[in-house]
N, C-alpha and C. Protein backbone atom coordinates (compact mmCIF):
# COMPACT_ATOMS: atom_id res chain seq x y z
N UNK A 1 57.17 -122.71 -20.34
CA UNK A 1 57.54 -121.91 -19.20
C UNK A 1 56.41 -121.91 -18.17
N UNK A 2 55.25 -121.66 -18.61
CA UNK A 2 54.14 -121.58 -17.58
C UNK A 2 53.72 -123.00 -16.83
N UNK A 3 54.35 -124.09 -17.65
CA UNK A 3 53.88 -125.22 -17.21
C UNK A 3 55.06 -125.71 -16.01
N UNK A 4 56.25 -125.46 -16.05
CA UNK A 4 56.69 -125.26 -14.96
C UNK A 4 56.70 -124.39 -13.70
N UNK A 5 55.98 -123.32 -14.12
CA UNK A 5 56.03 -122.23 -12.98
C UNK A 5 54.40 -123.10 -12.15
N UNK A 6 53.72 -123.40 -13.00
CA UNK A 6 52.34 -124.50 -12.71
C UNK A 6 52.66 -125.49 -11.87
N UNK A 7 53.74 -126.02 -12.11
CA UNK A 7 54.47 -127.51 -11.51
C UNK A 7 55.09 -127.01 -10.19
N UNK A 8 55.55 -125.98 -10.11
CA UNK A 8 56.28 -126.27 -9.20
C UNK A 8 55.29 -125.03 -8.34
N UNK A 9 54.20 -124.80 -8.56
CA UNK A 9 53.71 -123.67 -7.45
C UNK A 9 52.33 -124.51 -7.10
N UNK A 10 51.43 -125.04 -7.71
CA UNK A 10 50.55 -125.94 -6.86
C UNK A 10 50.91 -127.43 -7.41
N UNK A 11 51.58 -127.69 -8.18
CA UNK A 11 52.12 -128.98 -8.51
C UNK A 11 51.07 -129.73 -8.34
N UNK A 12 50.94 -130.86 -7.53
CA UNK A 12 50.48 -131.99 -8.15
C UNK A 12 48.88 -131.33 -8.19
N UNK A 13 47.84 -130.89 -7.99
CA UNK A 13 46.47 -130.02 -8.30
C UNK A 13 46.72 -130.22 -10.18
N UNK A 14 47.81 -129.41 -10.10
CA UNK A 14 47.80 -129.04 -11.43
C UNK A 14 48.45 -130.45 -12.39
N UNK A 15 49.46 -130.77 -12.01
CA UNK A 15 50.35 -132.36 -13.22
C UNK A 15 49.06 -133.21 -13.12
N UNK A 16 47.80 -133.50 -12.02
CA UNK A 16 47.24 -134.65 -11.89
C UNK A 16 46.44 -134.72 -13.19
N UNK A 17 46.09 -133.29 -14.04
CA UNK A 17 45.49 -133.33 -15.40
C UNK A 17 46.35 -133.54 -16.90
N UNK A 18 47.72 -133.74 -16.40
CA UNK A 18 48.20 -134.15 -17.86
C UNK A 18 47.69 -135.72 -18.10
N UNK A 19 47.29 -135.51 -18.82
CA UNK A 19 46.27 -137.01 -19.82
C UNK A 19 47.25 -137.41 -21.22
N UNK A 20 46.84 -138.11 -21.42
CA UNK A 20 47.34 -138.96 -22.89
C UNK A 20 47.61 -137.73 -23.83
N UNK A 21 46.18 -136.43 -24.14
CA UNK A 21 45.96 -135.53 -25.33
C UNK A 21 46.98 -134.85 -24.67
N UNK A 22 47.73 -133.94 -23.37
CA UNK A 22 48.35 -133.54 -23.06
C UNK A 22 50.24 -133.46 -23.68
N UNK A 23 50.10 -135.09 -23.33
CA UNK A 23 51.49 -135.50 -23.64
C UNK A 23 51.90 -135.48 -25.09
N UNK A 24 50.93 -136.15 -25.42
CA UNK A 24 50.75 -136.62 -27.13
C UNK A 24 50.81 -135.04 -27.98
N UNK A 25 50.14 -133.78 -27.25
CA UNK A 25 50.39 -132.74 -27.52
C UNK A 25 52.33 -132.26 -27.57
N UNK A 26 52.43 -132.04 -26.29
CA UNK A 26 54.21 -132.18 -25.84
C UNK A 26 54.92 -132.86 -27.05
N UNK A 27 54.63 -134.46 -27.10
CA UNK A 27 55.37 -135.04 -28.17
C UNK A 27 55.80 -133.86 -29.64
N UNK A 28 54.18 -133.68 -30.24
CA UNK A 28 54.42 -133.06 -31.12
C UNK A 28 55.10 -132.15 -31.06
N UNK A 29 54.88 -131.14 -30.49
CA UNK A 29 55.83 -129.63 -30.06
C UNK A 29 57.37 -129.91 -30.59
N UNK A 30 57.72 -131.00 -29.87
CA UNK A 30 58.94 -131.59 -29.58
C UNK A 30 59.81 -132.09 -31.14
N UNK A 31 58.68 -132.77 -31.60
CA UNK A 31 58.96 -133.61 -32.95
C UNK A 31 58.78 -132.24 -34.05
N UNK A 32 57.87 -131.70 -33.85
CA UNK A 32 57.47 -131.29 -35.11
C UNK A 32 57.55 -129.21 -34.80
N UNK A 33 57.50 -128.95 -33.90
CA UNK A 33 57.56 -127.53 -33.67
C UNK A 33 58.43 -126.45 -34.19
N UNK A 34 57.71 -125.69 -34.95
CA UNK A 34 58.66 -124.77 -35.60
C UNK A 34 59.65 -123.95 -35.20
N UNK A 35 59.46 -123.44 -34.11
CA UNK A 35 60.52 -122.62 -33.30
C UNK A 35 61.78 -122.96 -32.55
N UNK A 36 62.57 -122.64 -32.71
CA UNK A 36 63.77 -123.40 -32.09
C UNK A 36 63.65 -123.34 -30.74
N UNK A 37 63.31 -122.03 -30.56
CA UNK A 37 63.59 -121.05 -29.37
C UNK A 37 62.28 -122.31 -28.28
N UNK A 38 61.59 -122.37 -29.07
CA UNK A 38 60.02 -123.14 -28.07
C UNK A 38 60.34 -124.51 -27.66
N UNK A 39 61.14 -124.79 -28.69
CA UNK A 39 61.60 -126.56 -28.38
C UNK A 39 62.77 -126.52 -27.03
N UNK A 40 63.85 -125.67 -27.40
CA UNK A 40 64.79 -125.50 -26.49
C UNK A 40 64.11 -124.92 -24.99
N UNK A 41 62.88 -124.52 -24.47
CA UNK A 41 62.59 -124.08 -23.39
C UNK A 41 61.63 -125.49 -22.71
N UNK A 42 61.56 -125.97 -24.08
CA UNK A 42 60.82 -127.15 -23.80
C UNK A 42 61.50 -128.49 -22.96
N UNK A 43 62.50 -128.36 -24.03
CA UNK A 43 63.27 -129.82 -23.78
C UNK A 43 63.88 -129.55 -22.08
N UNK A 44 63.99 -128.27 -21.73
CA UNK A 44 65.06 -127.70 -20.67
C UNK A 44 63.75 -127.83 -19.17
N UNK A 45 62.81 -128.11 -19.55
CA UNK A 45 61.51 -127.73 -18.68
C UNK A 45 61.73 -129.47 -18.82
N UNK A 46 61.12 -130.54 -19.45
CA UNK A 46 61.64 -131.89 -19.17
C UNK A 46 62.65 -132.34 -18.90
N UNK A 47 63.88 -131.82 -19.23
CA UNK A 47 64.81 -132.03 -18.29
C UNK A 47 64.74 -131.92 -16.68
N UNK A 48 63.79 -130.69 -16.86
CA UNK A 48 63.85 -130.20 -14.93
C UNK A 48 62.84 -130.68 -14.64
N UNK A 49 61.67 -131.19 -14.87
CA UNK A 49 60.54 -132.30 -14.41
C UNK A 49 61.34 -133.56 -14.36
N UNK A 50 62.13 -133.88 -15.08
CA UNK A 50 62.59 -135.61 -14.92
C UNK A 50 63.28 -135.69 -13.33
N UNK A 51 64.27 -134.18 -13.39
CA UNK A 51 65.52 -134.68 -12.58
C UNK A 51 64.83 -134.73 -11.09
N UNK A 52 64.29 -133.09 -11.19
CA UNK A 52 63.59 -132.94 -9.65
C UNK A 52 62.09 -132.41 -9.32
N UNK A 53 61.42 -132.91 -10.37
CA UNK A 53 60.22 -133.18 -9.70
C UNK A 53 59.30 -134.73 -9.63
N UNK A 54 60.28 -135.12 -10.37
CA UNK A 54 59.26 -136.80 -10.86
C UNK A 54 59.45 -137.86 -9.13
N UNK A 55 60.76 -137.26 -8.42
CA UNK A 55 60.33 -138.21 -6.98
C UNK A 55 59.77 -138.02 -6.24
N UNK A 56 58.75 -136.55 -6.30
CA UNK A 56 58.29 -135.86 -5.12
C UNK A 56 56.53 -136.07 -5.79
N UNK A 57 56.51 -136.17 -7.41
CA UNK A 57 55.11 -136.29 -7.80
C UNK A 57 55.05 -137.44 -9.05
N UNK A 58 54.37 -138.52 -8.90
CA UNK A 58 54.43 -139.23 -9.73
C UNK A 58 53.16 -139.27 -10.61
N UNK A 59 52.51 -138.43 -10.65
CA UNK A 59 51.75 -137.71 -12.00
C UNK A 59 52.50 -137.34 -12.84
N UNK A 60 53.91 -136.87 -12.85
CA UNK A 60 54.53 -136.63 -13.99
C UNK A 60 54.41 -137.84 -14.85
N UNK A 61 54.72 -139.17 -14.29
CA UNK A 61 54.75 -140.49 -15.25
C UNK A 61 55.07 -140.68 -16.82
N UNK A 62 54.14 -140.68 -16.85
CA UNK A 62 53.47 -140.27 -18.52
C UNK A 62 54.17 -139.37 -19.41
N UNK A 63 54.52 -138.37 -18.64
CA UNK A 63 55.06 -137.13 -19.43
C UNK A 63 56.45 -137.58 -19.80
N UNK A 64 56.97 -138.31 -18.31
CA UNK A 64 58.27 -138.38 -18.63
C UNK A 64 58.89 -139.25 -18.99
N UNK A 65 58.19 -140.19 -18.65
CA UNK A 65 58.30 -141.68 -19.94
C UNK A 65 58.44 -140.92 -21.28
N UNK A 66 57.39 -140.41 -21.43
CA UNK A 66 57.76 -139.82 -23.20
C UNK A 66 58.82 -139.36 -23.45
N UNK A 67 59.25 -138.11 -22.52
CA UNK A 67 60.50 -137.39 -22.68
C UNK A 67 61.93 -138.19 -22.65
N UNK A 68 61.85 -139.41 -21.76
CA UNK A 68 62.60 -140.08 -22.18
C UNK A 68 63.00 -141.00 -23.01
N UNK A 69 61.59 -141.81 -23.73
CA UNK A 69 61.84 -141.96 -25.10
C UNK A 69 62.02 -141.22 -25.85
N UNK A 70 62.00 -140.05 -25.76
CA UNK A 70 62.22 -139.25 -27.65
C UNK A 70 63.78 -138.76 -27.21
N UNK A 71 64.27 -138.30 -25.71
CA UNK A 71 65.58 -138.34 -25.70
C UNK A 71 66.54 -139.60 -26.28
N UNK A 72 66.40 -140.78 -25.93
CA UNK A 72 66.68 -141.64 -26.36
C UNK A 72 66.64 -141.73 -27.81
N UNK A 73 65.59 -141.60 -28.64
CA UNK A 73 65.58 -141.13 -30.02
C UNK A 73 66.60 -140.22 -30.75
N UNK A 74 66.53 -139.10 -30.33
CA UNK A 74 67.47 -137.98 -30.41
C UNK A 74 69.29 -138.51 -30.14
N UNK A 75 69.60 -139.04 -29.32
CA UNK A 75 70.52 -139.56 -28.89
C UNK A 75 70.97 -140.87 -29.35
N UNK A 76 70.08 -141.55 -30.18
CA UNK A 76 70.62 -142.45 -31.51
C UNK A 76 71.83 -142.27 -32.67
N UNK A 77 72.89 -142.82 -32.54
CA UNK A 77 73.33 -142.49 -33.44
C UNK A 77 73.17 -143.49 -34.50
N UNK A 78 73.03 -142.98 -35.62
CA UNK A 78 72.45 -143.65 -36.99
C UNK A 78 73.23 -143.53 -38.08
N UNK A 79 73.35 -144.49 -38.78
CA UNK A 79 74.72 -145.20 -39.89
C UNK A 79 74.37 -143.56 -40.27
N UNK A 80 75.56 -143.31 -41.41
CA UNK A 80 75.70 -142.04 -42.16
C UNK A 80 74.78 -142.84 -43.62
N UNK A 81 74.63 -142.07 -44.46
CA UNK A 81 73.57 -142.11 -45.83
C UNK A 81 74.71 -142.92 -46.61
N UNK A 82 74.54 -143.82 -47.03
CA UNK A 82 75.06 -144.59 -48.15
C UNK A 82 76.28 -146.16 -47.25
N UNK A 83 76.47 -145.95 -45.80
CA UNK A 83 77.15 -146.65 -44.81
C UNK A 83 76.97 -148.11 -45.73
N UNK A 84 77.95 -148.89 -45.58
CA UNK A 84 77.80 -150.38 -45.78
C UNK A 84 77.51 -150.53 -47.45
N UNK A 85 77.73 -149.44 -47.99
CA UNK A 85 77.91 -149.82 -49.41
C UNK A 85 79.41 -149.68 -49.88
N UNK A 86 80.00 -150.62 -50.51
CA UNK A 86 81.13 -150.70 -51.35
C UNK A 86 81.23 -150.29 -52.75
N UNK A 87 82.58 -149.61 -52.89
CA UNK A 87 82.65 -149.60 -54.29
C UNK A 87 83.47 -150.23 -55.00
């Protein structure tokens, strides 16, 4: 939440410091974060950096490259458990 209210009130000052440890941080949150509630404010905050802030600041880059690989991940659909075995 704060990182959007960050983004969109001095914006690029502030996105020009997301770095590699930044994102790579994000990733995890994303992958591995215990809270539902934290992931879902998360994913909804990269959603709204992809759509309308990434043409006005391209410091996002990085961030949102990621976000769109792990969407893409997420959005895999994958054989069911035992698929392609006969009996």
């Amino acid at each position: 939440m704060l990182t959007r209210i960050l983004t969109d009130n001095p914006a690029r000052p502030f996105t020009q410091n997301f770095d590699a440890k930044f994102v790579s941080t994000i990733k995890d949150l994303l992958r591995d974060g215990r809270d539902t509630s934290v992931q879902q404010i998360l994913r909804e905050t990269l959603d709204y950096l992809e759509a309308e802030k990434l043409p006005d600041n391209d410091t996002l880059g990085p961030l949102v490259e990621m976000w769109r690989k792990e969407k893409g991940k997420r959005n895999t659909i994958r054989a069911p458990a035992g698929a392609g075995v006969s009996f």
